[in-house]
Structures are given as structure tokens and as C-alpha cells.
C-alpha atoms as a PDB file:
ATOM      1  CA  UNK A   1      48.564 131.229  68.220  1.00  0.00           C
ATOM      2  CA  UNK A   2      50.672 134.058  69.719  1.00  0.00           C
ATOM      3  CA  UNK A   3      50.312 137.183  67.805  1.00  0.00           C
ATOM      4  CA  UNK A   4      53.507 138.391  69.390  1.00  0.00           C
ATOM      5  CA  UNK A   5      56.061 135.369  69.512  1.00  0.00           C
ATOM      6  CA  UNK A   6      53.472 133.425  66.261  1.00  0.00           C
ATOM      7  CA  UNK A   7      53.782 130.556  68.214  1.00  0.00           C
ATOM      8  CA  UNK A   8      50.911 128.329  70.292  1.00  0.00           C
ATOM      9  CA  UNK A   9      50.943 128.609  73.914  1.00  0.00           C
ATOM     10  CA  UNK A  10      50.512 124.546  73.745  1.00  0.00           C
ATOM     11  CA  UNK A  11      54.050 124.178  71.916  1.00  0.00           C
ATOM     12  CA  UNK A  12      55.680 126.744  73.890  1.00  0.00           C
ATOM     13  CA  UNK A  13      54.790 124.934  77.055  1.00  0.00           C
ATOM     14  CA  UNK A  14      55.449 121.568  75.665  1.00  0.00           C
ATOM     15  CA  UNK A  15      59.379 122.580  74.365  1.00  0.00           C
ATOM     16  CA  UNK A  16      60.096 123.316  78.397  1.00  0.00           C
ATOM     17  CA  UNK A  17      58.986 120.006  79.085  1.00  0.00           C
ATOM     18  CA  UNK A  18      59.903 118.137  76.093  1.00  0.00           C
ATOM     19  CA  UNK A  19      61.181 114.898  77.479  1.00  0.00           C
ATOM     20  CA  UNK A  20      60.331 112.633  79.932  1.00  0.00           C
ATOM     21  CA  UNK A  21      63.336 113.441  82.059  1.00  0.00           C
ATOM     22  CA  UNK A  22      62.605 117.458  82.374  1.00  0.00           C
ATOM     23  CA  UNK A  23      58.959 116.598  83.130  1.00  0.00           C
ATOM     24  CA  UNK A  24      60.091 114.655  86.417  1.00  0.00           C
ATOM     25  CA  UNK A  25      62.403 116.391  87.407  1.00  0.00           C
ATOM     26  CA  UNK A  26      59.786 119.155  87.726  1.00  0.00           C
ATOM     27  CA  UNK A  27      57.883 116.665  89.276  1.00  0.00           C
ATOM     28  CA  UNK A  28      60.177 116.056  92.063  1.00  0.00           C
ATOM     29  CA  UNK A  29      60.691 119.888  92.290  1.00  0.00           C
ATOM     30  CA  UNK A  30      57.303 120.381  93.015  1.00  0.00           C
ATOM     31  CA  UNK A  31      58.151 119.032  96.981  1.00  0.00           C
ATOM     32  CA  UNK A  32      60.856 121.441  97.714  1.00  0.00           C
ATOM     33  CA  UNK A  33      64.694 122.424  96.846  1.00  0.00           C
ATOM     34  CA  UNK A  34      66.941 119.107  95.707  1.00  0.00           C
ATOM     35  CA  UNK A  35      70.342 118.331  95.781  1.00  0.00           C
ATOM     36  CA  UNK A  36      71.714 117.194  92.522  1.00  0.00           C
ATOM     37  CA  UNK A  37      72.101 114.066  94.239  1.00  0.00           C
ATOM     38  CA  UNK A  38      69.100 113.685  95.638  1.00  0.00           C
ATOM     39  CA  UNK A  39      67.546 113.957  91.621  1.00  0.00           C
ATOM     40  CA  UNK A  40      70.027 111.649  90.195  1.00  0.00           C
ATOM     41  CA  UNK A  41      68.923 108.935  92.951  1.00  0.00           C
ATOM     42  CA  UNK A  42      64.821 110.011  92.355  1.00  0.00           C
ATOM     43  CA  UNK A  43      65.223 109.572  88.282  1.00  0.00           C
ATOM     44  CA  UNK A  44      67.125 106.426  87.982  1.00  0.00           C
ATOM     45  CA  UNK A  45      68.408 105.248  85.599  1.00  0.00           C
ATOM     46  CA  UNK A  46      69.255 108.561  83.961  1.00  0.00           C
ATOM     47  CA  UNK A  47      73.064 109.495  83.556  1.00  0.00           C
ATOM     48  CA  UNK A  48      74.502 112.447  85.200  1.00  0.00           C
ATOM     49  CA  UNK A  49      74.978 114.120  81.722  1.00  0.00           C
ATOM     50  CA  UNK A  50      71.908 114.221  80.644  1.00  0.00           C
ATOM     51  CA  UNK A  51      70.523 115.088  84.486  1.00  0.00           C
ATOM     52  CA  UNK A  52      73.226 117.582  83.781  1.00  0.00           C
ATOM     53  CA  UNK A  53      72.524 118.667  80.625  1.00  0.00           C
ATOM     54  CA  UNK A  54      68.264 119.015  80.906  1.00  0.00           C
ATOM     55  CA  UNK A  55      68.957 120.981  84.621  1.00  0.00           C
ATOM     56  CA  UNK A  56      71.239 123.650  83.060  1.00  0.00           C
ATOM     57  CA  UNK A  57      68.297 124.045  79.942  1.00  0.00           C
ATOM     58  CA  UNK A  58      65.889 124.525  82.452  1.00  0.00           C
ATOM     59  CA  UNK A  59      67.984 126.755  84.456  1.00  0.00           C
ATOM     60  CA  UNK A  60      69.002 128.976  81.118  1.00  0.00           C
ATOM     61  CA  UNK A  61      65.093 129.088  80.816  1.00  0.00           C
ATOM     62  CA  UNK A  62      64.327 130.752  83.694  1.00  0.00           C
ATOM     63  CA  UNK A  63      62.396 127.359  85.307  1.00  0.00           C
ATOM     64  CA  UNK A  64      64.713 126.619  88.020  1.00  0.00           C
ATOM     65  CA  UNK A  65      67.251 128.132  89.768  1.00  0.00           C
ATOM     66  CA  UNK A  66      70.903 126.903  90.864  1.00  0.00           C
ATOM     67  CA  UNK A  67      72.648 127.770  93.989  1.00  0.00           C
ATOM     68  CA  UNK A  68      76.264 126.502  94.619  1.00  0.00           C
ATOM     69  CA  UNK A  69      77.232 126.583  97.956  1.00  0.00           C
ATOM     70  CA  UNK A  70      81.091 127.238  98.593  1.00  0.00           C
ATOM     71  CA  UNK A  71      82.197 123.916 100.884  1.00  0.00           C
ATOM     72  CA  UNK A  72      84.484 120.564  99.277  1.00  0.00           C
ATOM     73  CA  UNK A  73      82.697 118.323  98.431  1.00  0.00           C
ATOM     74  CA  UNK A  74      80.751 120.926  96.087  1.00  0.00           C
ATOM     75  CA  UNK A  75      76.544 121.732  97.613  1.00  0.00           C
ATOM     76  CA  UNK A  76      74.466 122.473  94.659  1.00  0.00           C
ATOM     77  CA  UNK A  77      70.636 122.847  95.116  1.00  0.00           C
ATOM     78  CA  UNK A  78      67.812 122.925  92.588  1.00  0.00           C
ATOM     79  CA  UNK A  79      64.720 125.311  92.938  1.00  0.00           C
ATOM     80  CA  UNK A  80      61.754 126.676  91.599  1.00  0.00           C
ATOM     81  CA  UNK A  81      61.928 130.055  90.441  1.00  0.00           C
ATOM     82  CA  UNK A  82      58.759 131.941  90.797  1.00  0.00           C
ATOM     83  CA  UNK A  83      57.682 131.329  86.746  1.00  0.00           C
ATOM     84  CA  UNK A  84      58.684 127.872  87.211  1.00  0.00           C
ATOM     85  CA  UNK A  85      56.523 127.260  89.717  1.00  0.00           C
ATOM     86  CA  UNK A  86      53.403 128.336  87.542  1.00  0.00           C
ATOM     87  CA  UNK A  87      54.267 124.609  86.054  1.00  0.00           C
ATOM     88  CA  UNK A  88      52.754 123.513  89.344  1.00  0.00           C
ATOM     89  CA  UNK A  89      49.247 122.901  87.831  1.00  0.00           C
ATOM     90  CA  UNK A  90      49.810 121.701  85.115  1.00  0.00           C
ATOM     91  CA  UNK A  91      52.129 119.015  86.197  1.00  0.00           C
ATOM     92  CA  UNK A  92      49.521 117.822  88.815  1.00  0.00           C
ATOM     93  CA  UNK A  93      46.470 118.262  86.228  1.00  0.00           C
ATOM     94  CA  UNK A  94      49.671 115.741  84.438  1.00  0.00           C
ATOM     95  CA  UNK A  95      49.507 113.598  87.484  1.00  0.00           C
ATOM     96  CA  UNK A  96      45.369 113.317  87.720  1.00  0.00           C
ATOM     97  CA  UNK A  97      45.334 112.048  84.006  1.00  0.00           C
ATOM     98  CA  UNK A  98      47.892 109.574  84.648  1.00  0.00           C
ATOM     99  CA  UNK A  99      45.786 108.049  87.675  1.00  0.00           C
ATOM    100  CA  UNK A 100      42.707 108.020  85.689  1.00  0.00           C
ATOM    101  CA  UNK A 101      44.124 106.917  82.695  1.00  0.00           C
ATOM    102  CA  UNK A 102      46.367 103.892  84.647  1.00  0.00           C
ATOM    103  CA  UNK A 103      42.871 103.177  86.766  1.00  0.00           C
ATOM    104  CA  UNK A 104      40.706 102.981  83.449  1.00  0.00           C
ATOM    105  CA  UNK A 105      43.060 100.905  81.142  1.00  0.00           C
ATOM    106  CA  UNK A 106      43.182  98.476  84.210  1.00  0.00           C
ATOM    107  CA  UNK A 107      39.662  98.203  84.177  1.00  0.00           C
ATOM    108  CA  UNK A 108      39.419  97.790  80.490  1.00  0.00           C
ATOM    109  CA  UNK A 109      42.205  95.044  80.662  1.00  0.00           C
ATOM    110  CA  UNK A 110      40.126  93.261  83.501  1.00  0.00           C
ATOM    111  CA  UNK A 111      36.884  93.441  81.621  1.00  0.00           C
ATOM    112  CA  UNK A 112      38.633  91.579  78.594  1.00  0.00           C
ATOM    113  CA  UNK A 113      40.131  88.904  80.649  1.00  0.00           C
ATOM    114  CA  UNK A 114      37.167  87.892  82.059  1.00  0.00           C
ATOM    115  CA  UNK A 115      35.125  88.352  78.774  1.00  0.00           C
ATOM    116  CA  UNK A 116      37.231  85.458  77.473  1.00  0.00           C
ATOM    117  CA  UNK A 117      36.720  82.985  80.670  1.00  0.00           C
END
């Protein structure tokens, strides 16, 4: 627990993240700046009001940044700002659990199948 904000570090963390669809999109800003298109093709199926929507409540909290670029059709690009980027670990520490976990329920799965044969 935080003495100054009272809340755990663990929950504030987790409310920037807290759906799947904020969580990749981090993901996918991990390799660089992205056009809005270029997130909307990357997270399919999601809508482009709730891409929309999760981009401008990371953007309010200081996670990404948003530069529009003044041409027809409109240029918008998606970054990391600097805190942002402190994400960075623990989205890959994210990405090492999935592999293990994936790799691991496989084997598990494998072992049962050919228990029954």
C-alpha cells in the first residue's frame, strides 16, 4: 500500500492496463510509433471506438502521446512517452509468462492424451 495515494502499486498498475485491448496496444507500442491505422489493422477485431476511446485514456494518462500531423487525409501517430515506456518490462515479463504458460499447458494436455491411449 501507498502511504501517499493509500492505494497498491499492483492496482495502480493494473487500472492502466485494465483490459485486454490497452494491454496490446502497449504491446504493439513497444516496436515503435503507430498510425492509428496501423493499430486498428494489428488488434482486429476491435472497433474504432473503443481503439478510440482506450488510446485517448491512455493518452489523458500520460502513457502515450498523440501527434496530429496537419495534411487531408488526417496523420495521427501513437507513441510512448517516457513514463509509458517504463511499461516496457513488465509487458515483456507479460509476454515470458504467456510462452511458458502456453508451452506448459501444452505439455500437460499431451501428457493426458496419451495417459488415456
Amino acid at each position: 500500500m501507498n502511504e501517499t495515494t493509500g492505494r497498491c502499486p499492483v492496482e495502480i498498475t493494473l487500472s492502466l492496463m485494465s483490459n485486454k485491448w490497452k494491454a496490446l496496444i502497449l504491446r504493439d507500442l513497444l516496436t515503435g510509433t503507430k498510425r492509428f491505422s496501423e493499430l486498428k489493422r494489428s488488434l482486429h477485431p476491435i472497433t474504432q471506438k473503443m481503439l478510440t476511446q482506450n488510446l485517448r485514456e491512455m493518452e489523458a494518462n500520460g502513457l502515450i502521446s498523440r501527434t496530429v500531423y496537419p495534411v487531408v487525409p488526417p496523420h495521427v501517430e501513437y507513441a510512448f512517452t517516457d513514463l509509458g515506456y517504463m511499461l516496457h518490462p513488465v509487458i515483456e515479463q507479460m509476454r515470458e509468462f504467456g510462452l511458458k504458460y502456453a508451452s506448459i499447458r501444452e505439455n500437460e494436455t499431451e501428457n493426458k492424451e496419451s495417459d488415456a491411449v
